[in-house]
N, C-alpha and C. Protein backbone atom coordinates (compact mmCIF):
# COMPACT_ATOMS: atom_id res chain seq x y z
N UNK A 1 -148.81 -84.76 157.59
CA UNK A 1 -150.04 -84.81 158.35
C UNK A 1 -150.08 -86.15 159.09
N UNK A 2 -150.11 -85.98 159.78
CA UNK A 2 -150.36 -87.12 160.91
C UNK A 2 -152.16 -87.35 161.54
N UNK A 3 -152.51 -88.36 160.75
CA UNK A 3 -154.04 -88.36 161.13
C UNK A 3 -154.32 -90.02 160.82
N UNK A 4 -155.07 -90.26 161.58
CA UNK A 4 -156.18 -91.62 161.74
C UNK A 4 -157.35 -92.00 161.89
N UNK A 5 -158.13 -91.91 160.96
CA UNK A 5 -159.52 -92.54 161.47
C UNK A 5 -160.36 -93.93 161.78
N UNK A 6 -160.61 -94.31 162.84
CA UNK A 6 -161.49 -95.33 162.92
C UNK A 6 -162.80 -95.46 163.23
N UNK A 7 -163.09 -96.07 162.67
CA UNK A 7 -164.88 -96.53 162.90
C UNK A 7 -164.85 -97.79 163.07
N UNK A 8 -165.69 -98.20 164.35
CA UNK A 8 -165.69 -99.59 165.03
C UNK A 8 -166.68 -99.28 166.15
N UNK A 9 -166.26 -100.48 167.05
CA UNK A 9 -167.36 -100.30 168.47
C UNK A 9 -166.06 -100.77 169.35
N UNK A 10 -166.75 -100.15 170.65
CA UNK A 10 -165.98 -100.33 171.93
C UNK A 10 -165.87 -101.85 172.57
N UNK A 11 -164.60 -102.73 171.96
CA UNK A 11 -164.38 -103.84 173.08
C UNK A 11 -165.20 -103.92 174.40
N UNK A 12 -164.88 -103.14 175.22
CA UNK A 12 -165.07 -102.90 176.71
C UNK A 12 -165.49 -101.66 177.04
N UNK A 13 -166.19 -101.61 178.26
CA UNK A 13 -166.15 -99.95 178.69
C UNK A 13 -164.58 -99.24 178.76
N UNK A 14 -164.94 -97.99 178.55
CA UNK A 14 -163.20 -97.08 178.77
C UNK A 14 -162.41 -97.38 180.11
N UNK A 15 -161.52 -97.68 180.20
CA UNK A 15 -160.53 -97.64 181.43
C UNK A 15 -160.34 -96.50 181.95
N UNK A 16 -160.60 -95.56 182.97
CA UNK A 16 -159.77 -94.54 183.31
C UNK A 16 -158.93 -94.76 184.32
N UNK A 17 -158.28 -93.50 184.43
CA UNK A 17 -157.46 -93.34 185.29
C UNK A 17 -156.41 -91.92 186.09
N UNK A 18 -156.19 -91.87 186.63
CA UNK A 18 -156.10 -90.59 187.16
C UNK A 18 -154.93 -90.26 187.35
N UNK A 19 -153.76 -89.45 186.47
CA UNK A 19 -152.97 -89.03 187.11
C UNK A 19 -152.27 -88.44 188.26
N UNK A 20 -150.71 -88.95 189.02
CA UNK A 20 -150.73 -88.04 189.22
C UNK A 20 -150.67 -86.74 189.88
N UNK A 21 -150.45 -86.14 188.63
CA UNK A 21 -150.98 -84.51 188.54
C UNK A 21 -152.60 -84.48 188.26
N UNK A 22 -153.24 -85.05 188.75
CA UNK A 22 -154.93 -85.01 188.38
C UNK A 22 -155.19 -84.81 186.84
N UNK A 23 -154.87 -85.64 186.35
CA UNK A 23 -154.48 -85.49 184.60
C UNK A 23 -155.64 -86.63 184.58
N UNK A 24 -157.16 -86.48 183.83
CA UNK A 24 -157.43 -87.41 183.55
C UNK A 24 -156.85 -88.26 182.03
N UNK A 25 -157.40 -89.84 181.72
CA UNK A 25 -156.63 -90.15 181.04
C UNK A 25 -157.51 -91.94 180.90
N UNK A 26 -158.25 -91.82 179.67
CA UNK A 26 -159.06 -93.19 179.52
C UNK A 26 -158.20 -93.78 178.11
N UNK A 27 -158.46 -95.17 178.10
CA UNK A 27 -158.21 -96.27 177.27
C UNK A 27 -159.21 -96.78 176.67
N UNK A 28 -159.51 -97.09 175.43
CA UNK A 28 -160.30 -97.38 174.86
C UNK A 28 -159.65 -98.43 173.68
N UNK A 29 -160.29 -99.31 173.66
CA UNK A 29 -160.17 -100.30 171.92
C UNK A 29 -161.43 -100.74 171.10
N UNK A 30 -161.01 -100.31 170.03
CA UNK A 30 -162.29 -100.17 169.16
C UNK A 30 -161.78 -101.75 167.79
N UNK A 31 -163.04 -102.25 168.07
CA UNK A 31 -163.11 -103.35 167.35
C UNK A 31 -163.53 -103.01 165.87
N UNK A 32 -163.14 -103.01 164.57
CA UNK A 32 -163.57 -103.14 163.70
C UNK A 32 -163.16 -103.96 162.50
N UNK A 33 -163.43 -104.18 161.10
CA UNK A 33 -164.40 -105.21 160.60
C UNK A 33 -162.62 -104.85 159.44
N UNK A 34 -161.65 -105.93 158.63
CA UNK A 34 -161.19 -105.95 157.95
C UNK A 34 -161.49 -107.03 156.68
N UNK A 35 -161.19 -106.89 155.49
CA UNK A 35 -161.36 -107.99 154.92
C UNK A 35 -159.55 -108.42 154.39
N UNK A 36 -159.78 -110.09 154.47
CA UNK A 36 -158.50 -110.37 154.43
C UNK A 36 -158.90 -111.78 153.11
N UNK A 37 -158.49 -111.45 152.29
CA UNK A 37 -159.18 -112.68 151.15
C UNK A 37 -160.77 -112.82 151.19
N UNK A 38 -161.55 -111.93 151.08
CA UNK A 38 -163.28 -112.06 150.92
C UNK A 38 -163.47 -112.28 152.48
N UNK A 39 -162.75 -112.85 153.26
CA UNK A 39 -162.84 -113.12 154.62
C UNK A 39 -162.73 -112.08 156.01
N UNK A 40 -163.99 -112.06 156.45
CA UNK A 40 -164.09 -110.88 157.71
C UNK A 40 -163.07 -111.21 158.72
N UNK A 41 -162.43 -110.34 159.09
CA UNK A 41 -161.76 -110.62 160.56
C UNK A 41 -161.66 -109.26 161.11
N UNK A 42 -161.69 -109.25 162.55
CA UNK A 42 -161.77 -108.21 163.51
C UNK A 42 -160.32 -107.71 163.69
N UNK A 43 -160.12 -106.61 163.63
CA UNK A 43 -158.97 -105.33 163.91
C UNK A 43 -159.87 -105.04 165.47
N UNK A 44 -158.17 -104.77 166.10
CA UNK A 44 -158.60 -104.47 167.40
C UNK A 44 -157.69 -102.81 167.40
N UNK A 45 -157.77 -101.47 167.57
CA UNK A 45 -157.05 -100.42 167.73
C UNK A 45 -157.26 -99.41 168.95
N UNK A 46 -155.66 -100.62 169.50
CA UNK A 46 -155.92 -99.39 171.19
C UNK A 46 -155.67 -98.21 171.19
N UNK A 47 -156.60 -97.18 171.58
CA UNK A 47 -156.32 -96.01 171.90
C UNK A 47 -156.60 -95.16 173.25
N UNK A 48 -155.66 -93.92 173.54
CA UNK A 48 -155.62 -93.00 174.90
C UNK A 48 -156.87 -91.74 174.38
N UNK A 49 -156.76 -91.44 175.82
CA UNK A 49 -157.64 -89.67 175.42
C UNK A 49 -156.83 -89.42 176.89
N UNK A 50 -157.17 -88.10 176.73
CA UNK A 50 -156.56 -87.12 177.75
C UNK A 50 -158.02 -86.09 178.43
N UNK A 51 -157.76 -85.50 179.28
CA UNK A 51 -158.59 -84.51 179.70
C UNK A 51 -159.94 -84.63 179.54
N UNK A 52 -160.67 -83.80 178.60
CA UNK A 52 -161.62 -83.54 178.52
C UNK A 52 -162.17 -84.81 177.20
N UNK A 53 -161.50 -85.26 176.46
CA UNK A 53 -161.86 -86.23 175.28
C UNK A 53 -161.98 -87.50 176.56
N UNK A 54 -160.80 -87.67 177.36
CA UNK A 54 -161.38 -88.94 178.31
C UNK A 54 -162.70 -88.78 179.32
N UNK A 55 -162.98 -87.16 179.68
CA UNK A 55 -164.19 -87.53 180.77
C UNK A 55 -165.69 -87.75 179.47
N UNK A 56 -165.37 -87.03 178.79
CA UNK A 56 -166.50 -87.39 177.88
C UNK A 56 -166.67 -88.72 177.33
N UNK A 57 -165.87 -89.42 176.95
CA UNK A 57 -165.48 -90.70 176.99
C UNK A 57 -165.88 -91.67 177.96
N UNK A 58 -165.72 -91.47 178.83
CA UNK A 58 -165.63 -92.09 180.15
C UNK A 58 -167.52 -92.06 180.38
N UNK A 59 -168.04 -90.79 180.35
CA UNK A 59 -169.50 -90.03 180.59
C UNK A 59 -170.43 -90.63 179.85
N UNK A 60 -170.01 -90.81 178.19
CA UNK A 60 -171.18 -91.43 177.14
C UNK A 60 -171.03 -92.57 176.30
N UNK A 61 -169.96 -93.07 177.01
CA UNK A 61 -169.59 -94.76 176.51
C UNK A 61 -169.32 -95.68 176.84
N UNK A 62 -170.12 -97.07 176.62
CA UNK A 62 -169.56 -98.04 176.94
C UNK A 62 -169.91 -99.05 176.10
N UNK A 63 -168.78 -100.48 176.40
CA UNK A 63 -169.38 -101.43 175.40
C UNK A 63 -170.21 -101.52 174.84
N UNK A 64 -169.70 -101.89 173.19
CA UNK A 64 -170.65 -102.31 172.23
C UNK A 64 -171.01 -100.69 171.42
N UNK A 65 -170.40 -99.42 171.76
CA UNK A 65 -171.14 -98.65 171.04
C UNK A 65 -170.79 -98.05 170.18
N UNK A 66 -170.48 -97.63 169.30
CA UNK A 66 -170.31 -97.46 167.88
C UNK A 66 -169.67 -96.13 168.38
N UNK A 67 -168.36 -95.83 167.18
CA UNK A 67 -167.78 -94.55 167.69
C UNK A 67 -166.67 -94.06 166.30
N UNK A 68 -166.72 -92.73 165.83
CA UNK A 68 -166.02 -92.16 165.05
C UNK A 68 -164.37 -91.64 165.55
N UNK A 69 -163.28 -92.40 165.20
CA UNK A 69 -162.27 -91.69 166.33
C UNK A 69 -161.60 -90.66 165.68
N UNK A 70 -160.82 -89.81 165.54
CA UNK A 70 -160.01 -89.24 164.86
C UNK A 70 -158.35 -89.28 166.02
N UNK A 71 -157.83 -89.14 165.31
CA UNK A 71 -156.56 -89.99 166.30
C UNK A 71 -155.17 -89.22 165.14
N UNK A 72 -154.12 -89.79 166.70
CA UNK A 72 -152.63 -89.13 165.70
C UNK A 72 -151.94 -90.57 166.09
N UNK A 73 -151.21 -90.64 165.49
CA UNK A 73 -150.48 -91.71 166.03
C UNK A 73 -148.88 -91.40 166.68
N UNK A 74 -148.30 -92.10 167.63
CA UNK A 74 -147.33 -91.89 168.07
C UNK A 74 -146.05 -92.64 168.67
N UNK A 75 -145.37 -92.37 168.22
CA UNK A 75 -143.74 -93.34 168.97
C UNK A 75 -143.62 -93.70 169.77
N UNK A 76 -143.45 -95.24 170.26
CA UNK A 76 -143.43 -95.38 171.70
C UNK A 76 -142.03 -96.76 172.01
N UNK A 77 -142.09 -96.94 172.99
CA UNK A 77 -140.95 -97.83 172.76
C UNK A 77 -141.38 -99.08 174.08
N UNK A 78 -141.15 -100.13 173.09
CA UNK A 78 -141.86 -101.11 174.85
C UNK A 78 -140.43 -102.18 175.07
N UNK A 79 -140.76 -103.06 175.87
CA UNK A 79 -139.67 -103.65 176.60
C UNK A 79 -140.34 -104.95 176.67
N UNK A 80 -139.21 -106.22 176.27
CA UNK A 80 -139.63 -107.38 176.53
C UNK A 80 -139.00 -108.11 177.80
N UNK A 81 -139.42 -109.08 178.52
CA UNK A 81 -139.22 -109.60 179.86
C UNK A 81 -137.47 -109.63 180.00
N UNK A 82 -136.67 -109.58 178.88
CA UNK A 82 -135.63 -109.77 179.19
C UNK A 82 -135.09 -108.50 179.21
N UNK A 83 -135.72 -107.41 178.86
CA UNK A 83 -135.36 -105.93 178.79
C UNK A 83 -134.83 -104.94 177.61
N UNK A 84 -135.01 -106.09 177.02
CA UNK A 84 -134.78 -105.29 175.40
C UNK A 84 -135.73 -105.03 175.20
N UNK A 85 -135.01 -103.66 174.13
CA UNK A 85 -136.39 -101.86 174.14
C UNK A 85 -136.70 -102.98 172.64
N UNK A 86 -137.88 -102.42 171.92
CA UNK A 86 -138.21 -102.41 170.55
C UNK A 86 -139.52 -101.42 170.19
N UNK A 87 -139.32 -100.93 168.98
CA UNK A 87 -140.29 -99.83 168.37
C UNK A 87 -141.75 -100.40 168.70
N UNK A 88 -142.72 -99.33 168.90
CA UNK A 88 -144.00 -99.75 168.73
C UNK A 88 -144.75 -98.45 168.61
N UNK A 89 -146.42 -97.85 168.42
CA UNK A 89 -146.92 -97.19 168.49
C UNK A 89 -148.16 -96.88 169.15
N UNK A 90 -148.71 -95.64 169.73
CA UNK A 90 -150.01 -95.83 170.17
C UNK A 90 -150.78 -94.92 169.24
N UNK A 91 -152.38 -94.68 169.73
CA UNK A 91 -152.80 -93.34 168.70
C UNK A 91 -153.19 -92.96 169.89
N UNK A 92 -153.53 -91.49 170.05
CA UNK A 92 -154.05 -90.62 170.73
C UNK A 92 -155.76 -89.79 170.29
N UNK A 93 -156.32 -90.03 170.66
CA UNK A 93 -157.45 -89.72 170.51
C UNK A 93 -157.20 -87.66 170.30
N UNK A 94 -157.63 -87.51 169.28
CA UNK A 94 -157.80 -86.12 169.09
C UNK A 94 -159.40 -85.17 169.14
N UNK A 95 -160.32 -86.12 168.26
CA UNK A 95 -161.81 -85.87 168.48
C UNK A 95 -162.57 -87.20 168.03
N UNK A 96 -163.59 -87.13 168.16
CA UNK A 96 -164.77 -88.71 168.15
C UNK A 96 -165.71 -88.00 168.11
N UNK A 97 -166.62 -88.71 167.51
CA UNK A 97 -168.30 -88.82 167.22
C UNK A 97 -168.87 -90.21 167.42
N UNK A 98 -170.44 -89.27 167.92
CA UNK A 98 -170.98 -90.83 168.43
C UNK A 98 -171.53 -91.23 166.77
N UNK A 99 -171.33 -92.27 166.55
CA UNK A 99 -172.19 -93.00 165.28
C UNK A 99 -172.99 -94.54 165.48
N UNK A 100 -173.81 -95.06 164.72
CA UNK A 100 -174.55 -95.88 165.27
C UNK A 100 -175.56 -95.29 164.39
N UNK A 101 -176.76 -96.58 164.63
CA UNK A 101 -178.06 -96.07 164.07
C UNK A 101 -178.83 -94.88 164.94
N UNK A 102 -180.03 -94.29 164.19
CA UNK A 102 -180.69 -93.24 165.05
C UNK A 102 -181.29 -94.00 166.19
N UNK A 103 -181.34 -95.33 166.03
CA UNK A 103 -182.27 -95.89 167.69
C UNK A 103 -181.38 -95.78 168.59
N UNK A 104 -180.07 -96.54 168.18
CA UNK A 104 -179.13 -96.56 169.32
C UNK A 104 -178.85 -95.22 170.06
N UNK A 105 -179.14 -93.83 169.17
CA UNK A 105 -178.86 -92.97 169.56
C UNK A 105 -179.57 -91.71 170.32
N UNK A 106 -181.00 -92.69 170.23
CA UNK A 106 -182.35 -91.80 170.90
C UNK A 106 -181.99 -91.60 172.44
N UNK A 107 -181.63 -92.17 173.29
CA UNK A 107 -181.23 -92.22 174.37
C UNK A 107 -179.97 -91.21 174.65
N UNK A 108 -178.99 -90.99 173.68
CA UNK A 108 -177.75 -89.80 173.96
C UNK A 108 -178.53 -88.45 173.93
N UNK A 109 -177.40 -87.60 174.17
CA UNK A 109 -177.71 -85.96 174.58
C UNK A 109 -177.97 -85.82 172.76
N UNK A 110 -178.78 -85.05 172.75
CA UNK A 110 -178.62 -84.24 171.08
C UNK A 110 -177.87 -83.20 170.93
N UNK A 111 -176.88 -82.71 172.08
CA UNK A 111 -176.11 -82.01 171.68
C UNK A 111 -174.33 -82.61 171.28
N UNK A 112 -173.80 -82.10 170.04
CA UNK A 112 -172.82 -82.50 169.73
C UNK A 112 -171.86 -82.24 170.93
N UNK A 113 -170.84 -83.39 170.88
CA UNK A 113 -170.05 -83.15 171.95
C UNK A 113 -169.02 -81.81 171.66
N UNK A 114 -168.91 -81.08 172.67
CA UNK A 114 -167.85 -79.96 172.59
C UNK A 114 -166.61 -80.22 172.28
N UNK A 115 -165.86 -79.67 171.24
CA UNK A 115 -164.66 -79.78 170.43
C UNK A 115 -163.49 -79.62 172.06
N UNK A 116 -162.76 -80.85 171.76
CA UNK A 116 -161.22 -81.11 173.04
C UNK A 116 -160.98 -79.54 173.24
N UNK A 117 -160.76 -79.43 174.71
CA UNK A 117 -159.87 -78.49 174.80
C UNK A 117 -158.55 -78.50 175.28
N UNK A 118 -158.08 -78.31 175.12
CA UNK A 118 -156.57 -77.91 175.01
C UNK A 118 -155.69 -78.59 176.10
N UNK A 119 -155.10 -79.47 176.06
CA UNK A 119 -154.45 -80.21 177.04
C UNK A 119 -153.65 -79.23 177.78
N UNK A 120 -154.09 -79.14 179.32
CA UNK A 120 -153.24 -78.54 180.88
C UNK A 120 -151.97 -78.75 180.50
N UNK A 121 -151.39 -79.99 180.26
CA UNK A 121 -150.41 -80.88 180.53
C UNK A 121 -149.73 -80.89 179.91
N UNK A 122 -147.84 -80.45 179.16
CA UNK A 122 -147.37 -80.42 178.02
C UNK A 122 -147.57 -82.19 177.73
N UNK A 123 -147.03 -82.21 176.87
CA UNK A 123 -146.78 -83.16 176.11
C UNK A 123 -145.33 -84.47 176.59
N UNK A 124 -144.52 -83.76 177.24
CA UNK A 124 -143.69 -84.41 177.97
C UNK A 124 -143.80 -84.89 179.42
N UNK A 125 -144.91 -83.63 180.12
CA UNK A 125 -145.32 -84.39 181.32
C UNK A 125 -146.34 -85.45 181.27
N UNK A 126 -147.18 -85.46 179.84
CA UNK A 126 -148.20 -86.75 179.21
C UNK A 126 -147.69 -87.73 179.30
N UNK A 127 -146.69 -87.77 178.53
CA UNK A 127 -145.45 -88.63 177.80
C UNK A 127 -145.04 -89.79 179.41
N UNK A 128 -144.61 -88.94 180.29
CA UNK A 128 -144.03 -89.66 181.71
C UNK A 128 -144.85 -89.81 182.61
N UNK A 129 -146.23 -89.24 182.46
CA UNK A 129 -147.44 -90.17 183.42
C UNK A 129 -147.76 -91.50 182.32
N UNK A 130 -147.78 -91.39 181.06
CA UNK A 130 -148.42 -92.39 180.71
C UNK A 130 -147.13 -93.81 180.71
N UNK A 131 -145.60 -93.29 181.12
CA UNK A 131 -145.13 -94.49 181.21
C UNK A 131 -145.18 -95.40 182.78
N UNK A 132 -145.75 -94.51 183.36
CA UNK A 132 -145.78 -94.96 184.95
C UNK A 132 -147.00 -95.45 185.21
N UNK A 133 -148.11 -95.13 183.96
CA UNK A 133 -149.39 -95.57 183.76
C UNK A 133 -149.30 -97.28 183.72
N UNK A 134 -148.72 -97.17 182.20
CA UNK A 134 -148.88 -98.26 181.45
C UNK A 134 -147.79 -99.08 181.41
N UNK A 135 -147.42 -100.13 181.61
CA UNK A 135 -146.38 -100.85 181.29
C UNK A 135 -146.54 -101.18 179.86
N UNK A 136 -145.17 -102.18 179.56
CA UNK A 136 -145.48 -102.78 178.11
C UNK A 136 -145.91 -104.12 178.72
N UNK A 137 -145.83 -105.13 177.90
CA UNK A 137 -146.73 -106.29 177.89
C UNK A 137 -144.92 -106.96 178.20
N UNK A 138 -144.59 -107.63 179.76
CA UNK A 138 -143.11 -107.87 179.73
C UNK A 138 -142.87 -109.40 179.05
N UNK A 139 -143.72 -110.30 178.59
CA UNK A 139 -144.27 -111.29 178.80
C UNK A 139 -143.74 -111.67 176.78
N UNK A 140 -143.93 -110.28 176.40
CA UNK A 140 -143.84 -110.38 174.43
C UNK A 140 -141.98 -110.45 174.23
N UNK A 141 -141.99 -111.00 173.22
CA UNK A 141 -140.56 -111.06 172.27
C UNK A 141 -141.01 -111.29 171.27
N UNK A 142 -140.63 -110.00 170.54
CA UNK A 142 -140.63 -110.19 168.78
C UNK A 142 -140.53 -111.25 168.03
N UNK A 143 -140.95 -111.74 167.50
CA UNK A 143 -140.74 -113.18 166.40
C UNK A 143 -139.89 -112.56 165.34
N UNK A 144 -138.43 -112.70 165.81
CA UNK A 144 -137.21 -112.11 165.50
C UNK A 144 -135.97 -112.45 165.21
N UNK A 145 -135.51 -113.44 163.78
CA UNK A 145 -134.75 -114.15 163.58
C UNK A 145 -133.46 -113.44 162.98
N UNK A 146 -132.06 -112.60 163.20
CA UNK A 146 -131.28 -111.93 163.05
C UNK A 146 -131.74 -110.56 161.98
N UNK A 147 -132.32 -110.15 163.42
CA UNK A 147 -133.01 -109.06 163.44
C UNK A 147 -134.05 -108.74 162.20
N UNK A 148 -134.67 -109.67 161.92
CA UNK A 148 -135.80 -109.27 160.80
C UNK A 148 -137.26 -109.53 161.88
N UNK A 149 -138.11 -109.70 161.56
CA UNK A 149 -139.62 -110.02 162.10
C UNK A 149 -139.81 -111.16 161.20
N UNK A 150 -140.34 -112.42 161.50
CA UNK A 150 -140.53 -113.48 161.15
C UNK A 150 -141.98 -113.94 160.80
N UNK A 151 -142.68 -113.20 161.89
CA UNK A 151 -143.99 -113.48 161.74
C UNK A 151 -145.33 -112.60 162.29
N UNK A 152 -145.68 -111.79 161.53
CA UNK A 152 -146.47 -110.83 161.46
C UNK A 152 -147.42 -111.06 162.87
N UNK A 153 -148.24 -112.16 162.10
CA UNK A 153 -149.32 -112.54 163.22
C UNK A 153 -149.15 -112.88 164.57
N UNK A 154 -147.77 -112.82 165.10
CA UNK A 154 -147.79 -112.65 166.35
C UNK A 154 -147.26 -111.41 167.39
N UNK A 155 -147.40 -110.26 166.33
CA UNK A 155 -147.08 -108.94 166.69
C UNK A 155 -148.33 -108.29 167.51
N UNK A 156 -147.89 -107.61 168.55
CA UNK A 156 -149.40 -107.26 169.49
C UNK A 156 -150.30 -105.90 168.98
N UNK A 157 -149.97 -105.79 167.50
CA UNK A 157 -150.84 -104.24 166.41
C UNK A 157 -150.93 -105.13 165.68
């Protein structure tokens, strides 16, 4: 089973963007709350939506608002300035709920949002808009001393 849940709030409003094949397609990162020795620190977890999870997305959110994600996670491979590939992952937004207190939420529709439908787009033509979308970050190199990882905290997950 391949599944993820987060609960957090929205960094920023959603990014969209338009394939394309008219594929919609928003970005979202959801800030939430870890404890690391009794000590709070913020998790940041970027995630995509596709289609109909991004216009709804896009329609009833923005910064600061509290959000249920359900997500898959997936294989991806990025590139550092000198052009070496290395492993990494994204999640994909599968379904979300709005959460928050009932004030924050007097102002939304009271109807639950309609369950994703079914992505137009296989999965391989997703796959090659979202690399023409997104670059990797060319700028990163692993903290990578004969071939181990050296240092966690400067990994971009």
């Amino acid at each position: 089973m391949n599944k993820c849940l987060f609960f957090g709030r929205l960094t920023k409003d959603p990014e969209v963007f338009t394939t394309q094949n008219g594929n919609k397609l928003v970005r979202i990162t959801i800030a939430m709350d870890r404890k690391v020795k009794d000590e709070k620190r913020a998790q940041f977890i970027p995630c995509i939506a596709f289609n109909k999870n991004a216009e709804l997305l896009e329609q009833y959110y923005q910064k600061g608002r509290e959000i249920l994600v359900e997500a898959r996670v997936e294989n991806a491979t990025g590139k550092t300035k000198e052009g070496a590939q290395y492993p990494t992952f994204r999640f994909v937004v599968e379904r979300f709920w709005f959460a928050g207190a009932k004030k924050e939420q007097q102002h939304e529709q009271a109807a639950e949002i309609p369950a994703p439908a079914e992505s137009e787009a296989s999965d391989d033509e997703l796959e090659k808009e979202l690399e023409e979308i997104f670059e990797e970050d060319q700028s990163f190199e692993p903290p990578v001393e004969n071939g181990v990882i050296t240092s966690e905290s400067e990994l971009p997950f």
